[in-house]
N, C-alpha and C. Protein backbone atom coordinates (compact mmCIF):
# COMPACT_ATOMS: atom_id res chain seq x y z
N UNK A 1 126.40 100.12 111.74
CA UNK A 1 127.25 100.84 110.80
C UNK A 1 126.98 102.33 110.95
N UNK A 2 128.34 103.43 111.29
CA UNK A 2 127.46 104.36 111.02
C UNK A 2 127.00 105.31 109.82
N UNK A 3 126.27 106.43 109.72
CA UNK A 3 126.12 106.96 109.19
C UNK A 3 126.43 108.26 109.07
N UNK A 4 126.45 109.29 107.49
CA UNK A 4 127.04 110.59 107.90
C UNK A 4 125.40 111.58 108.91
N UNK A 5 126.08 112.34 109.17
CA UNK A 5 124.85 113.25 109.58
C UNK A 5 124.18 113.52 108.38
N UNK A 6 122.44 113.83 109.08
CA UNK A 6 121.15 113.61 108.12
C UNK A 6 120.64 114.86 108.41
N UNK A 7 120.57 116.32 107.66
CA UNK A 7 119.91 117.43 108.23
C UNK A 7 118.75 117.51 107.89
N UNK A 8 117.58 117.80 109.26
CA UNK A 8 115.97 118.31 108.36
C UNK A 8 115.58 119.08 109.16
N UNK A 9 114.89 119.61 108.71
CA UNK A 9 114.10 120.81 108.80
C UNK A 9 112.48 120.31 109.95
N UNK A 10 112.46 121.28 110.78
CA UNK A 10 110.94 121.16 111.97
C UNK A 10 110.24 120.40 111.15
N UNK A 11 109.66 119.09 111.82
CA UNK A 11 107.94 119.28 111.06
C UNK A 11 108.53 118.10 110.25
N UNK A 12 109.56 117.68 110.09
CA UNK A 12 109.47 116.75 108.99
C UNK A 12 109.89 115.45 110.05
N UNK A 13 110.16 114.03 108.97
CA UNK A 13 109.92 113.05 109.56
C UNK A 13 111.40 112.55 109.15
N UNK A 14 112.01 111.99 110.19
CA UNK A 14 113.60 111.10 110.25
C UNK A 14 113.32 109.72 110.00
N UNK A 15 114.33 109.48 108.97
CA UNK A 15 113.41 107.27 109.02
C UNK A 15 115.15 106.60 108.95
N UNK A 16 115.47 106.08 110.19
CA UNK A 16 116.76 105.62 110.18
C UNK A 16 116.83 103.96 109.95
N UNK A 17 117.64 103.12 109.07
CA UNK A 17 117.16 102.16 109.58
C UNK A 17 118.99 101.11 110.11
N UNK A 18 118.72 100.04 110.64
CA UNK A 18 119.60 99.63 111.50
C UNK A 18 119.70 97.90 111.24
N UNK A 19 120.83 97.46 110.66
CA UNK A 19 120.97 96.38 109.48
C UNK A 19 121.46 95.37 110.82
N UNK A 20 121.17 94.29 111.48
CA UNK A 20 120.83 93.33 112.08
C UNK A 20 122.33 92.34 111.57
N UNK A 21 122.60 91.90 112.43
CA UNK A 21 124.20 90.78 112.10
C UNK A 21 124.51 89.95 113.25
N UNK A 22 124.66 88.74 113.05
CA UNK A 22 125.08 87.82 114.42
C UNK A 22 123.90 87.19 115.16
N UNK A 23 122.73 88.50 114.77
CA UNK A 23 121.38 87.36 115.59
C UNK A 23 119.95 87.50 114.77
N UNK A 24 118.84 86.79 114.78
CA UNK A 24 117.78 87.16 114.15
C UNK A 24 116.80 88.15 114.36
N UNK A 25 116.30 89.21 113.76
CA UNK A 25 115.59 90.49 114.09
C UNK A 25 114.31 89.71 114.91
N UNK A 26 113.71 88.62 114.70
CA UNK A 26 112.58 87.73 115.15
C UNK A 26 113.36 86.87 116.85
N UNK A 27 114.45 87.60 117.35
CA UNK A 27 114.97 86.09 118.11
C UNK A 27 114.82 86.98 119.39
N UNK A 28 115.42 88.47 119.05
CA UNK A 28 115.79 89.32 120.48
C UNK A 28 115.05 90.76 120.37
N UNK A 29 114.71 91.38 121.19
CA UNK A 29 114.77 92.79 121.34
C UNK A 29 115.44 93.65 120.87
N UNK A 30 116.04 94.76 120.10
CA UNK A 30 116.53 95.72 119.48
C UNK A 30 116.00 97.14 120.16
N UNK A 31 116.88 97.60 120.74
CA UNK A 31 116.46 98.64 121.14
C UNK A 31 116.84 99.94 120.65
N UNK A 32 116.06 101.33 120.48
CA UNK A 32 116.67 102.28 120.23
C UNK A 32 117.19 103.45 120.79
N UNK A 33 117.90 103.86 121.37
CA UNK A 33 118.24 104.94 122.25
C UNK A 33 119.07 105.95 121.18
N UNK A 34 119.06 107.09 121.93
CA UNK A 34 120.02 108.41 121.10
C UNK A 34 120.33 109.01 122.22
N UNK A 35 121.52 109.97 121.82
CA UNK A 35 122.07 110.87 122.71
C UNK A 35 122.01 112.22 122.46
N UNK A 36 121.60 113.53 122.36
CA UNK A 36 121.87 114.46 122.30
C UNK A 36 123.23 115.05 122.30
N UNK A 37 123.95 115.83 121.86
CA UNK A 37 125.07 116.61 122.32
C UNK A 37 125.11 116.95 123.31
N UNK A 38 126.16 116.62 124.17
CA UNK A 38 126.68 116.67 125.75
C UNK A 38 125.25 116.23 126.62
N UNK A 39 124.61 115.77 126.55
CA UNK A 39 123.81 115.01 127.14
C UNK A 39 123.84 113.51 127.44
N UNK A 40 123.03 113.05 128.42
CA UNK A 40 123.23 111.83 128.61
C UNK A 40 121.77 110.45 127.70
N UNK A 41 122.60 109.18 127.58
CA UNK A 41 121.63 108.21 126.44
C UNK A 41 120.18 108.53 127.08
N UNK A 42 119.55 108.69 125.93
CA UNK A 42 117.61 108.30 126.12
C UNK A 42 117.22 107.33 125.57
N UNK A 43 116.75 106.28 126.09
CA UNK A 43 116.11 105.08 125.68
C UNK A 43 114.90 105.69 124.86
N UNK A 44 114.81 105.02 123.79
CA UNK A 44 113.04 105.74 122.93
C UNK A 44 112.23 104.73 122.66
N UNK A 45 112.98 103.23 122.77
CA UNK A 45 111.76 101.83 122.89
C UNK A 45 112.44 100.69 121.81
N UNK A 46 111.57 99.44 121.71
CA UNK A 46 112.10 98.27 120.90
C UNK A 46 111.54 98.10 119.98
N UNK A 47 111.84 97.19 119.31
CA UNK A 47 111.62 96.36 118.34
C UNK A 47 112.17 94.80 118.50
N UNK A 48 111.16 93.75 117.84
CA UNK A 48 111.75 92.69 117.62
C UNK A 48 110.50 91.73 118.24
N UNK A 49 110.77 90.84 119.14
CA UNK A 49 109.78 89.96 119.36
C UNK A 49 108.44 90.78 119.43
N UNK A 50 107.63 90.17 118.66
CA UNK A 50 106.15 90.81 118.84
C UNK A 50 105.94 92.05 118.53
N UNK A 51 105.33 92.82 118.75
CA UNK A 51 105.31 94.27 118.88
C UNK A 51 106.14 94.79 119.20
N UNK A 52 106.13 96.04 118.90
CA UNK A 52 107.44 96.64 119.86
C UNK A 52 106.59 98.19 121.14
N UNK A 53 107.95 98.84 121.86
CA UNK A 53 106.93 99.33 122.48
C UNK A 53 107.73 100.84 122.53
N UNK A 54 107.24 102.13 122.96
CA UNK A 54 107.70 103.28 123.03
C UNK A 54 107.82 103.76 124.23
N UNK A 55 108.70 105.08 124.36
CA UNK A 55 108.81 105.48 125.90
C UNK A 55 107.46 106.44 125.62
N UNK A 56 106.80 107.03 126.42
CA UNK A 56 105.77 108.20 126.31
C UNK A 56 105.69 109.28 125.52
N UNK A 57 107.65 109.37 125.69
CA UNK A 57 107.79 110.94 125.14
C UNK A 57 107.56 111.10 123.65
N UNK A 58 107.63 109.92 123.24
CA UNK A 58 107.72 109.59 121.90
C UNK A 58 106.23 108.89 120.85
N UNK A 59 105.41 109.04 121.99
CA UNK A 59 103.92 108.67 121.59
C UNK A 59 103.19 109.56 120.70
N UNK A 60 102.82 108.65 119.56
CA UNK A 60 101.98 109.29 118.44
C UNK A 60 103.09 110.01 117.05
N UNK A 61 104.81 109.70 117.72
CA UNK A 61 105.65 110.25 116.57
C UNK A 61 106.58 109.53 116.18
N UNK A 62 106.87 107.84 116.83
CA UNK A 62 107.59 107.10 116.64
C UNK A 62 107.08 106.12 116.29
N UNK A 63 107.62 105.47 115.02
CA UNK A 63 107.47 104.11 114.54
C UNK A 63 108.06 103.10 114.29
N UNK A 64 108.00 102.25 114.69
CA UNK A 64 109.52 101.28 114.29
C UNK A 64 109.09 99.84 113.50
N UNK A 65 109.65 99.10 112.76
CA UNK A 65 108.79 98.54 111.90
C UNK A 65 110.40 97.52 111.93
N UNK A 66 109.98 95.69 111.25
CA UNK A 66 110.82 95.00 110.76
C UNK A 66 111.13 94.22 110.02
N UNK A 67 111.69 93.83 109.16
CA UNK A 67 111.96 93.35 107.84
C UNK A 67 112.76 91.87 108.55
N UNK A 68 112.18 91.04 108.60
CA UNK A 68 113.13 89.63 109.24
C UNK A 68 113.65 88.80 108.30
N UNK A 69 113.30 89.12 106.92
CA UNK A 69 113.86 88.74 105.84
C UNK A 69 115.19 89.52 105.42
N UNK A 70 115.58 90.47 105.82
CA UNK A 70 116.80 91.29 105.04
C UNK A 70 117.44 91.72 106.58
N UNK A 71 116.94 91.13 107.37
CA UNK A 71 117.33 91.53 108.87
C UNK A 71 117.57 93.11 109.22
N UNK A 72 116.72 93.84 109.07
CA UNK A 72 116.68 95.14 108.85
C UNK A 72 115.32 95.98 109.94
N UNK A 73 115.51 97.20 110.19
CA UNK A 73 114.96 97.46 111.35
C UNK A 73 114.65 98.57 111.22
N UNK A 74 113.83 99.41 111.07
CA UNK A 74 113.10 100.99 110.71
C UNK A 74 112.90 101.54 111.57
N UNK A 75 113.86 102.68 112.27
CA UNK A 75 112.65 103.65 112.87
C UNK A 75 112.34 104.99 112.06
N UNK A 76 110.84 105.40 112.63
CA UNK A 76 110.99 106.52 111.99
C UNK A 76 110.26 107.26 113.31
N UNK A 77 110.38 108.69 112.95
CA UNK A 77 110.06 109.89 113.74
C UNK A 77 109.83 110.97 113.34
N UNK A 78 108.39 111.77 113.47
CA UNK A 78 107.50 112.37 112.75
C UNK A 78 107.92 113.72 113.61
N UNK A 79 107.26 114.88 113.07
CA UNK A 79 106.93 116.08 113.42
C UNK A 79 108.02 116.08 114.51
N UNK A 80 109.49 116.31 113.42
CA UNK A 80 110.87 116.75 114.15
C UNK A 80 110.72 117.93 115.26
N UNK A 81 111.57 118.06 116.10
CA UNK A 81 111.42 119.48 116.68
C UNK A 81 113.36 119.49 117.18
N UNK A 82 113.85 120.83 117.48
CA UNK A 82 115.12 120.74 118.08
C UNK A 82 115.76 119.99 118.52
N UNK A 83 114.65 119.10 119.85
CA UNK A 83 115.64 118.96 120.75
C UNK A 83 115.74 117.11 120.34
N UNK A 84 115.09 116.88 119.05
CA UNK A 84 115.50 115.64 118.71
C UNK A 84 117.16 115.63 117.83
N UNK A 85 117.57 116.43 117.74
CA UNK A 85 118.47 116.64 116.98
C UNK A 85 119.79 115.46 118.30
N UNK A 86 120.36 114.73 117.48
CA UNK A 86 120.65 113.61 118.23
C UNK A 86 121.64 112.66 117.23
N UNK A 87 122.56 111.96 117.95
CA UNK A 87 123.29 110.55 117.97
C UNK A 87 122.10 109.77 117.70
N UNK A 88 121.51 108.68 117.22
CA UNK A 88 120.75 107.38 117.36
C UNK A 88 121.66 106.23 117.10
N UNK A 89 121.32 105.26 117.99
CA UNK A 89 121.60 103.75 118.00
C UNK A 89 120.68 102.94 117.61
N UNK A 90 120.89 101.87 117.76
CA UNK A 90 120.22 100.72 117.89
C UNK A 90 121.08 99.80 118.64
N UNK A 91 120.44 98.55 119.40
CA UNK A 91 121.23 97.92 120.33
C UNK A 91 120.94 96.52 120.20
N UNK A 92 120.87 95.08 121.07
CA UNK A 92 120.43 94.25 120.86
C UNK A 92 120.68 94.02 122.73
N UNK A 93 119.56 93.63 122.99
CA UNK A 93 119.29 93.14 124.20
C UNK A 93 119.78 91.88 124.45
N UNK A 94 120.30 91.90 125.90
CA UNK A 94 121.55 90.98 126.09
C UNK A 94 120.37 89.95 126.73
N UNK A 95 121.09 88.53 126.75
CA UNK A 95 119.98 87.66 127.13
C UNK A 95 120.11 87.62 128.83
């Protein structure tokens, strides 16, 4: 579903979350990628079976967390800077 744009300020923390339909948050992978303006998609990591995992760039400021009861899916992202300023998705990994 989307959402309107979310403005914040450096330094603070983004917590998006991404409402699950058609499959179980416990069954598949969920992935999160964003796009920048006129840039091309960045994968930033999953959620869902087991743990989930991050790309590098995003180590020590990304969290992603899941609710398999309300089928619901958290990321969050700490100590904003510019060039996160971004589109975000969420996806579901094809089998």
């Amino acid at each position: 579903i989307p959402s309107s744009p979310v403005l914040k300020k450096p330094g603070e923390t983004l917590s998006l979350s991404c409402k699950i339909s058609g499959y179980t948050v416990s069954s598949h992978h969920t992935h999160w990628i964003r796009q920048p303006a006129g840039k091309s998609l960045e994968w930033m990591g999953y959620s869902g079976l087991g743990l989930g995992y991050h790309a590098k760039t995003f180590e020590g400021r990304m969290e992603t967390t899941k609710d398999n009861s309300n089928s619901m899916l958290t990321l969050k992202l700490s100590g904003l800077r510019a060039e996160d300023s971004a589109a975000y998705y969420c996806a579901r990994e094809t089998q």
